[in-house]
Protein backbone atom coordinates (compact mmCIF):
# COMPACT_ATOMS: atom_id res chain seq x y z
CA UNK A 1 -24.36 -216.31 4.71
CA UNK A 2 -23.72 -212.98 2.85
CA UNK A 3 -23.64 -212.48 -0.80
CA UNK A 4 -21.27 -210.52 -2.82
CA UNK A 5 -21.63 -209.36 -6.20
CA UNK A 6 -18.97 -208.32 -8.51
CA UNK A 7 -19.44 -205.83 -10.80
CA UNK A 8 -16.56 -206.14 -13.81
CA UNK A 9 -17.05 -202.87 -16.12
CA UNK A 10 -16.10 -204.52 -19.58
CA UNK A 11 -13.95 -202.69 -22.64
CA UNK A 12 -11.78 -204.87 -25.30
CA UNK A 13 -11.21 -207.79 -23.26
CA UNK A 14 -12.55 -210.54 -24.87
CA UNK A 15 -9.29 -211.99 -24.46
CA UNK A 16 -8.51 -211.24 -20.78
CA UNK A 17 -12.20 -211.79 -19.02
CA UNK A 18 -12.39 -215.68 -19.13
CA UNK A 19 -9.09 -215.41 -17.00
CA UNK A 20 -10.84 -213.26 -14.58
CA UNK A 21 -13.57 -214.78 -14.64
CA UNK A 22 -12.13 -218.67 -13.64
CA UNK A 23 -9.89 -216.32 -10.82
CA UNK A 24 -13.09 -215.22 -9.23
CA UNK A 25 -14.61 -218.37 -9.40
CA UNK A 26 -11.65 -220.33 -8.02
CA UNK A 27 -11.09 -217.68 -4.91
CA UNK A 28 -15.07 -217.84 -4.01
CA UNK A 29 -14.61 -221.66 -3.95
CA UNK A 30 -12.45 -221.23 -1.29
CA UNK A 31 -14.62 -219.05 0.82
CA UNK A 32 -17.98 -221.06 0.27
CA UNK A 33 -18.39 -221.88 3.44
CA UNK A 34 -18.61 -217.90 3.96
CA UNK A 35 -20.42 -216.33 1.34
CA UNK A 36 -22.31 -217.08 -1.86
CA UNK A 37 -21.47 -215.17 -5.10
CA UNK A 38 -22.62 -213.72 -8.59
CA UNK A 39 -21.15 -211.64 -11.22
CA UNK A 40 -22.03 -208.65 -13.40
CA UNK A 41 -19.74 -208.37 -16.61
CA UNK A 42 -21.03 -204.89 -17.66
CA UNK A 43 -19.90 -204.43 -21.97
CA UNK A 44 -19.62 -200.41 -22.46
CA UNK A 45 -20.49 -201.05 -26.25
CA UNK A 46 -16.52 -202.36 -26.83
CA UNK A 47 -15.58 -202.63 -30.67
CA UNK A 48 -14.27 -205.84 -30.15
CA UNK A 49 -16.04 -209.04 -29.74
CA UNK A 50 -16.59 -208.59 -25.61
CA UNK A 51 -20.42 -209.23 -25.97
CA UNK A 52 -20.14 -212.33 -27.27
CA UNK A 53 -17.92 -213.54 -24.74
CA UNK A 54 -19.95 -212.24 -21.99
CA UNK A 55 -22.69 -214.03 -23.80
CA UNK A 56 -20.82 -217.50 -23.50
CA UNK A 57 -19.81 -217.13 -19.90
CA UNK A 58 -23.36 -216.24 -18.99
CA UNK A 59 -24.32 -219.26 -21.22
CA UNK A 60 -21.97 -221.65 -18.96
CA UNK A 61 -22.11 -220.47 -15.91
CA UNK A 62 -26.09 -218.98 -14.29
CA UNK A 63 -23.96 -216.89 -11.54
CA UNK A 64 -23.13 -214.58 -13.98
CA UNK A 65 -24.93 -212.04 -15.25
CA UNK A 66 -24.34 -209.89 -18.28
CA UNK A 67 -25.50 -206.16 -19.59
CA UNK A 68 -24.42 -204.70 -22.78
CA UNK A 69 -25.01 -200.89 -23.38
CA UNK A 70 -26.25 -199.48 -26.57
CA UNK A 71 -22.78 -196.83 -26.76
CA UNK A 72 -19.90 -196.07 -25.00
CA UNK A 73 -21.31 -194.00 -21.48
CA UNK A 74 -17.72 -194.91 -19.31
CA UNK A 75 -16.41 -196.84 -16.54
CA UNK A 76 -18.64 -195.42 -13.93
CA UNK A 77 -21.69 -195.52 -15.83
CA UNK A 78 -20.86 -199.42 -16.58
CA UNK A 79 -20.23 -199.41 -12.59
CA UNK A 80 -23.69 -197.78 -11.74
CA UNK A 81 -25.59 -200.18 -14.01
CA UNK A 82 -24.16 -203.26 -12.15
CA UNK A 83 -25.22 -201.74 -8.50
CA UNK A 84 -28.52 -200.96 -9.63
CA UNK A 85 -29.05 -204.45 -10.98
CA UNK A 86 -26.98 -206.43 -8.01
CA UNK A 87 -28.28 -207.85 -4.98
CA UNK A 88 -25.29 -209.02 -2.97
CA UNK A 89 -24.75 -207.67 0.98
CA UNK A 90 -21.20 -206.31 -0.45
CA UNK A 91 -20.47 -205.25 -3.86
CA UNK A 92 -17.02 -205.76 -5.64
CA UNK A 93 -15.84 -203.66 -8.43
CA UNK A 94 -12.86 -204.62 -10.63
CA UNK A 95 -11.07 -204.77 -13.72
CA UNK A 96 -11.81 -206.45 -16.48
CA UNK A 97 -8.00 -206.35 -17.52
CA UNK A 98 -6.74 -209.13 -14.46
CA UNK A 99 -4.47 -205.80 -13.01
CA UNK A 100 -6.55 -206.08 -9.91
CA UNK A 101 -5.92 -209.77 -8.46
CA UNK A 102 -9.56 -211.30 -7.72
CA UNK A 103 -7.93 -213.64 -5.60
CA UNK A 104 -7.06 -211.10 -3.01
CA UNK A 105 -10.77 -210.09 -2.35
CA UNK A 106 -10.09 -211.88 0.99
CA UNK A 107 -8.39 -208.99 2.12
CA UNK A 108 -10.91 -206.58 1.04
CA UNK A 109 -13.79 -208.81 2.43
CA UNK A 110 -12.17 -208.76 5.86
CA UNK A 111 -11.78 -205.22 6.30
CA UNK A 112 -15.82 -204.95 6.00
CA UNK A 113 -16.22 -207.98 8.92
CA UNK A 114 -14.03 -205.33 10.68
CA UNK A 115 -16.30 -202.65 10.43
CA UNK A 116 -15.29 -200.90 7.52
CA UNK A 117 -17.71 -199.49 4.69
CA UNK A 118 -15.85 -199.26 2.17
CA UNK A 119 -12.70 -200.49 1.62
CA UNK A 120 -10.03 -199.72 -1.34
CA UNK A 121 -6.85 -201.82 -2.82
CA UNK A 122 -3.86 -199.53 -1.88
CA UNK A 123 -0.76 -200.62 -4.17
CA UNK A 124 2.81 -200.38 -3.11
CA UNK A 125 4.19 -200.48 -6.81
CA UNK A 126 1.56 -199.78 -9.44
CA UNK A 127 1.91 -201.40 -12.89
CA UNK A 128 -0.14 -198.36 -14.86
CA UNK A 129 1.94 -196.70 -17.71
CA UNK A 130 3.51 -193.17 -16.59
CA UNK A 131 0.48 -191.54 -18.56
CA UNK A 132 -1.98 -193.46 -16.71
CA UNK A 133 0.08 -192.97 -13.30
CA UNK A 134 -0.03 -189.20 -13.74
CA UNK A 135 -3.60 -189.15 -14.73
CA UNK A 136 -4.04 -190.90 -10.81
CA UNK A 137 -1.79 -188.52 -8.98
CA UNK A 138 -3.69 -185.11 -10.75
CA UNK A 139 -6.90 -187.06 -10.01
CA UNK A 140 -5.75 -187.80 -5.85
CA UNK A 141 -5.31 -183.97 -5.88
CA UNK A 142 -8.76 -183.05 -7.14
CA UNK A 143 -10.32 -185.35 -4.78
CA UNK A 144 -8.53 -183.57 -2.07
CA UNK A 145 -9.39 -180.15 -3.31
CA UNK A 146 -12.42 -180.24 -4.87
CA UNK A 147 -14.45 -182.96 -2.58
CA UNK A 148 -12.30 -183.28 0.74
CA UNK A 149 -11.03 -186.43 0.19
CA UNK A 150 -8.71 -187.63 2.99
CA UNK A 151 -4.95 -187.49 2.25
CA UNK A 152 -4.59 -190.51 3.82
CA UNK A 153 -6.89 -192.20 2.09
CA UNK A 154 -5.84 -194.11 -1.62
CA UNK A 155 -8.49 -194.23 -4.00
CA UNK A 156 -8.41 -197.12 -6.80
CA UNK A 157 -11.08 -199.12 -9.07
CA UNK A 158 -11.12 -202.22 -6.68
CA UNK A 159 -12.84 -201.77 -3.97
CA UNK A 160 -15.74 -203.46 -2.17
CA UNK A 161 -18.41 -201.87 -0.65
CA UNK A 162 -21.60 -202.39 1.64
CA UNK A 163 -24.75 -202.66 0.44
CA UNK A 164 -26.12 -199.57 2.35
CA UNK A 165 -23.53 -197.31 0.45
CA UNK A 166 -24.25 -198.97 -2.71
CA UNK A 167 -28.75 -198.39 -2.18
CA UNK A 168 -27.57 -194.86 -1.17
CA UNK A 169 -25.22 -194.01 -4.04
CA UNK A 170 -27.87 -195.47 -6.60
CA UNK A 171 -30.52 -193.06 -5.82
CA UNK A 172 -28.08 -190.61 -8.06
CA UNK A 173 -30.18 -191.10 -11.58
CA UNK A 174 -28.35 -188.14 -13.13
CA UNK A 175 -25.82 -187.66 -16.35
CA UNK A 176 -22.28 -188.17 -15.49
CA UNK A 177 -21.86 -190.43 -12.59
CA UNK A 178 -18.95 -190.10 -10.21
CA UNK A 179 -18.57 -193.02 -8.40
CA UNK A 180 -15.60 -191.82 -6.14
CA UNK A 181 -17.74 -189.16 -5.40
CA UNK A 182 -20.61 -190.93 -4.01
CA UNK A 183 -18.76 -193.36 -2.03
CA UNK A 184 -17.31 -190.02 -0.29
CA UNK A 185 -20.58 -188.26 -0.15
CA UNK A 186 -22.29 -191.89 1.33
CA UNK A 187 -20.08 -193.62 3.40
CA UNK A 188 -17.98 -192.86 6.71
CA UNK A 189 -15.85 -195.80 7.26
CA UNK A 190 -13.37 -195.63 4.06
CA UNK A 191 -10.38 -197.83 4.58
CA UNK A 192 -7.34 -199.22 2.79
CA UNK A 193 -5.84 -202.93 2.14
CA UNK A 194 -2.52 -203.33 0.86
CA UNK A 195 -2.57 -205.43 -2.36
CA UNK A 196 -0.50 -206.63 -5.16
CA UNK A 197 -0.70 -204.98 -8.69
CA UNK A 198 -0.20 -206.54 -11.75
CA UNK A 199 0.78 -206.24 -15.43
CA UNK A 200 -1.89 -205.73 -17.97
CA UNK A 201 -2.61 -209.54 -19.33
CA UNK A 202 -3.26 -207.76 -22.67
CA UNK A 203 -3.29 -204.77 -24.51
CA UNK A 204 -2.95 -201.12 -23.08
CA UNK A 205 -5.39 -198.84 -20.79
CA UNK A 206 -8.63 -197.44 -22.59
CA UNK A 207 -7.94 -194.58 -21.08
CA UNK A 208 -6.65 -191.54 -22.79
CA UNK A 209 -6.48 -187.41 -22.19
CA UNK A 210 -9.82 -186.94 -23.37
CA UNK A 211 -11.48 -189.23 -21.13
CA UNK A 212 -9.36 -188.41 -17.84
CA UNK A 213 -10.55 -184.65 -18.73
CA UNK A 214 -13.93 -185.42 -18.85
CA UNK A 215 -13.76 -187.48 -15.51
CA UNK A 216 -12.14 -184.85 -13.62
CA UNK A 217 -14.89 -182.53 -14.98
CA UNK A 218 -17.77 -185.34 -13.90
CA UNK A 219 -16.26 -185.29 -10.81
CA UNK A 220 -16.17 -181.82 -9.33
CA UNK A 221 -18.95 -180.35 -11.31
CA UNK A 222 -21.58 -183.02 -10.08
CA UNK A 223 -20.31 -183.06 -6.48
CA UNK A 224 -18.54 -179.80 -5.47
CA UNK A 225 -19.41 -175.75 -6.13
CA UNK A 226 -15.69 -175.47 -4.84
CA UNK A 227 -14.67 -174.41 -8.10
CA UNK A 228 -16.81 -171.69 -8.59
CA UNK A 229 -15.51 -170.41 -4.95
CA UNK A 230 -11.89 -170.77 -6.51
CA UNK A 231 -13.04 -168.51 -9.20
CA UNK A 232 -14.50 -166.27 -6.73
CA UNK A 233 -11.62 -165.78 -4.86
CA UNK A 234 -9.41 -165.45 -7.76
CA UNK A 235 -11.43 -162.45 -9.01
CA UNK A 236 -11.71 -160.57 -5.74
CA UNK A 237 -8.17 -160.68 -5.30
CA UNK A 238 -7.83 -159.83 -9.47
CA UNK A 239 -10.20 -156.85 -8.35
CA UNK A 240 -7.98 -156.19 -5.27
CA UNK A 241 -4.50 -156.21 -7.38
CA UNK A 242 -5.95 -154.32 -10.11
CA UNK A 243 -7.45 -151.19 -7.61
CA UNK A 244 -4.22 -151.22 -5.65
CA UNK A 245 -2.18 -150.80 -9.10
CA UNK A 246 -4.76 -147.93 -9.61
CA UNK A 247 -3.70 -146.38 -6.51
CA UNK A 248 -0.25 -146.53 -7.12
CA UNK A 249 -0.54 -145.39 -10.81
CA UNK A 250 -2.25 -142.04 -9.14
CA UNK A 251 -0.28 -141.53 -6.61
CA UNK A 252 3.17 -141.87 -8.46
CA UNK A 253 1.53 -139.10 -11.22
CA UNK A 254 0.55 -136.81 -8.41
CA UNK A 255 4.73 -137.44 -6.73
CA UNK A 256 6.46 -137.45 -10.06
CA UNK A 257 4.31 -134.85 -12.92
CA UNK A 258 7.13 -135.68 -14.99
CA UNK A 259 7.39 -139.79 -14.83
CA UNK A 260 7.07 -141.75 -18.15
CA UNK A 261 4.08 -143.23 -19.12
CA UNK A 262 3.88 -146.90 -17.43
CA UNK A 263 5.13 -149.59 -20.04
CA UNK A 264 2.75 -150.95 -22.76
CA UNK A 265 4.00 -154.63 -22.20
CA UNK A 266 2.90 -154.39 -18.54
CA UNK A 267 -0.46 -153.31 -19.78
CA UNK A 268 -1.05 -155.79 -22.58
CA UNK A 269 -0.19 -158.44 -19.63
CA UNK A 270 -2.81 -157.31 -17.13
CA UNK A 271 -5.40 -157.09 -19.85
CA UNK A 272 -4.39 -160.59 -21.56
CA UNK A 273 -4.34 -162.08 -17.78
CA UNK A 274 -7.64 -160.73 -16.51
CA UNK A 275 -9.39 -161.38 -19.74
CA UNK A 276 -8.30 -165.10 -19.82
CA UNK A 277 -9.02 -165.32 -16.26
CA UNK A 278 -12.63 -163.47 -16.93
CA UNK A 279 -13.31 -166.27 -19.96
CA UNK A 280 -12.14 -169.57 -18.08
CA UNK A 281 -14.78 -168.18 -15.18
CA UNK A 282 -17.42 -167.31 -17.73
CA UNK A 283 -16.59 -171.24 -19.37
CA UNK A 284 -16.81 -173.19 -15.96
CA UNK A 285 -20.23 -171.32 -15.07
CA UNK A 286 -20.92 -172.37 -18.44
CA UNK A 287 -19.99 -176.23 -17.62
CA UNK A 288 -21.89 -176.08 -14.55
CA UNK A 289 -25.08 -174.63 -16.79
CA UNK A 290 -24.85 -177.52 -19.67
CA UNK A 291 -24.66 -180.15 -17.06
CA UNK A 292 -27.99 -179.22 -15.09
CA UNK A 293 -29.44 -178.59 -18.51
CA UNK A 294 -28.85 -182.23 -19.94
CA UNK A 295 -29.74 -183.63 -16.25
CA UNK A 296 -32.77 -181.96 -16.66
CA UNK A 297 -33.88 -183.31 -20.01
CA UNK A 298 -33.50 -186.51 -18.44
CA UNK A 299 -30.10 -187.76 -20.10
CA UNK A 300 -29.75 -191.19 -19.35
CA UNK A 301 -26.74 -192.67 -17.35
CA UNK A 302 -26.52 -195.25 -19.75
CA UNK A 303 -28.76 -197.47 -22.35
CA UNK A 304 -28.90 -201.46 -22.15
CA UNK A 305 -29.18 -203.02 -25.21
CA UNK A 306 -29.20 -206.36 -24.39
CA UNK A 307 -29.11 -209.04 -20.73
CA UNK A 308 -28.09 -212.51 -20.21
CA UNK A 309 -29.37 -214.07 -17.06
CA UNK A 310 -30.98 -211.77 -15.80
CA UNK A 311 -34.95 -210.60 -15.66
CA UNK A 312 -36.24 -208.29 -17.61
């Protein structure tokens, strides 16, 4: 019998995790007779009283387990601490917010007895707000730019995964997990399974501007140089542009002695243009710099400050 453990990154939902919690535990009822279970509810320091509500589950029920981080580190860092501490055959990430319906993980757990390593919750109609739904679609186009994701392929936060992708992606100890980008740097068979979406129980998404910036920036500085090849390419044909112009500048003197003087607007907009162009290169070399630097002081992925049920 195989074991699955989900892993439930927690962040204000004190009011919406005993929900999930009984939804899990009612759906792995049903499939007993298949696999045995455990849960990680993972508290990314939330303001509100999460911790003590992970406590009382934990307190109630010995499958699940329960980590609470020092300060805020993110979604994926929450994610990494509850592979590294899991010991289930397949590993189920989800929401703490009830958007993703635990009692679909059938569907996710039967792509894997196919053959699958991975397999991701595709939604027909998502329920995110319009901010959040952009923030997906920009993010879909950096994965397919920056680390080759498949076009085909739909990339959400429930997903299940096998346990040789999950010992594989946790060898990564550095600053600024990328989960996305491990799966796609770990695993071959990536698949999708149509489920349903739901409305928020409560509140709104933690996510805002700030924090999809810094996620898009995790993700293609830690796991692609293709930016700095962008940049590359932009200046060489910058360089190219700019020594054809000279050309032309030259030879229309050497046609026409007695042509105006080329227009100052023209020339305040190359030198504006190639000077931002020169900074942003200068700041994402820059980026690239700051992030080995803090890997290589040995930033932590993320700081526990306190377990429930499980070993220390």
């Amino acid at each position: 019998m195989e074991k699955v453990s989900f892993i439930i990154p927690c962040y204000r939902s004190e009011k919406t995790l005993p929900a999930v919690i009984d939804e899990i535990t009612a759906k792995m009822e049903e499939l007993s007779g298949r696999y045995d279970y455990d849960i990680f509810l993972v508290n990314d320091a939330s303001p509100d009283g999460t911790a003590e509500v992970i406590r009382g589950l934990c307190e109630k029920n010995e499958r699940i387990r329960g980590i609470s981080f020092a300060r805020n580190f993110g979604q994926h860092a929450a994610l990494m601490a509850g592979f590294r501490y899991s010991d289930g055959d397949i590993c189920v990430a989800l929401d703490d917010d009830g958007q993703t319906p635990a009692d679909q993980v059938d569907r996710l757990l039967d792509k894997l007895e196919e053959g699958a390593d991975v397999v991701y919750a595709k939604y027909d109609h998502k329920k995110h707000s319009g901010f959040r739904n952009f923030g997906s679609r920009v993010n879909d186009l950096m994965l397919r730019v920056m680390l080759s994701k498949p076009k085909e392929l739909f990339v959400s936060s429930y997903f299940a995964v096998r346990r040789f992708v999950v010992n594989d992606m946790i060898r990564y100890e550095n600053s600024y997990p990328y989960v996305i980008g491990l799966v796609l740097r770990s695993a071959g068979r990536i698949v999708n399974v149509d489920i349903d979406h739901r409305e928020r129980m409560e509140g709104s998404s933690g996510y805002t501007l700030k924090k999809l910036l810094n996620l898009w920036f995790n993700g293609f500085t830690a796991f692609s140089v293709k930016p700095l090849r962008i940049a590359t390419f932009v200046g060489g044909v910058s360089a190219v542009v700019g020594l054809l112009y000279g050309l032309f500048v030259i030879i229309r003197r050497l046609l026409f002695p007695n042509a105006g003087v080329m227009g100052f607007a023209a020339l305040m907009s190359a030198v504006v243009f190639f000077g931002g162009m020169i900074l942003l290169t200068l700041g994402l070399i820059g980026e690239y710099i700051g992030r080995m630097y803090i890997s290589m002081n040995n930033s932590p992925q993320y700081v526990i400050r306190d377990r429930w049920n499980i070993d220390k």
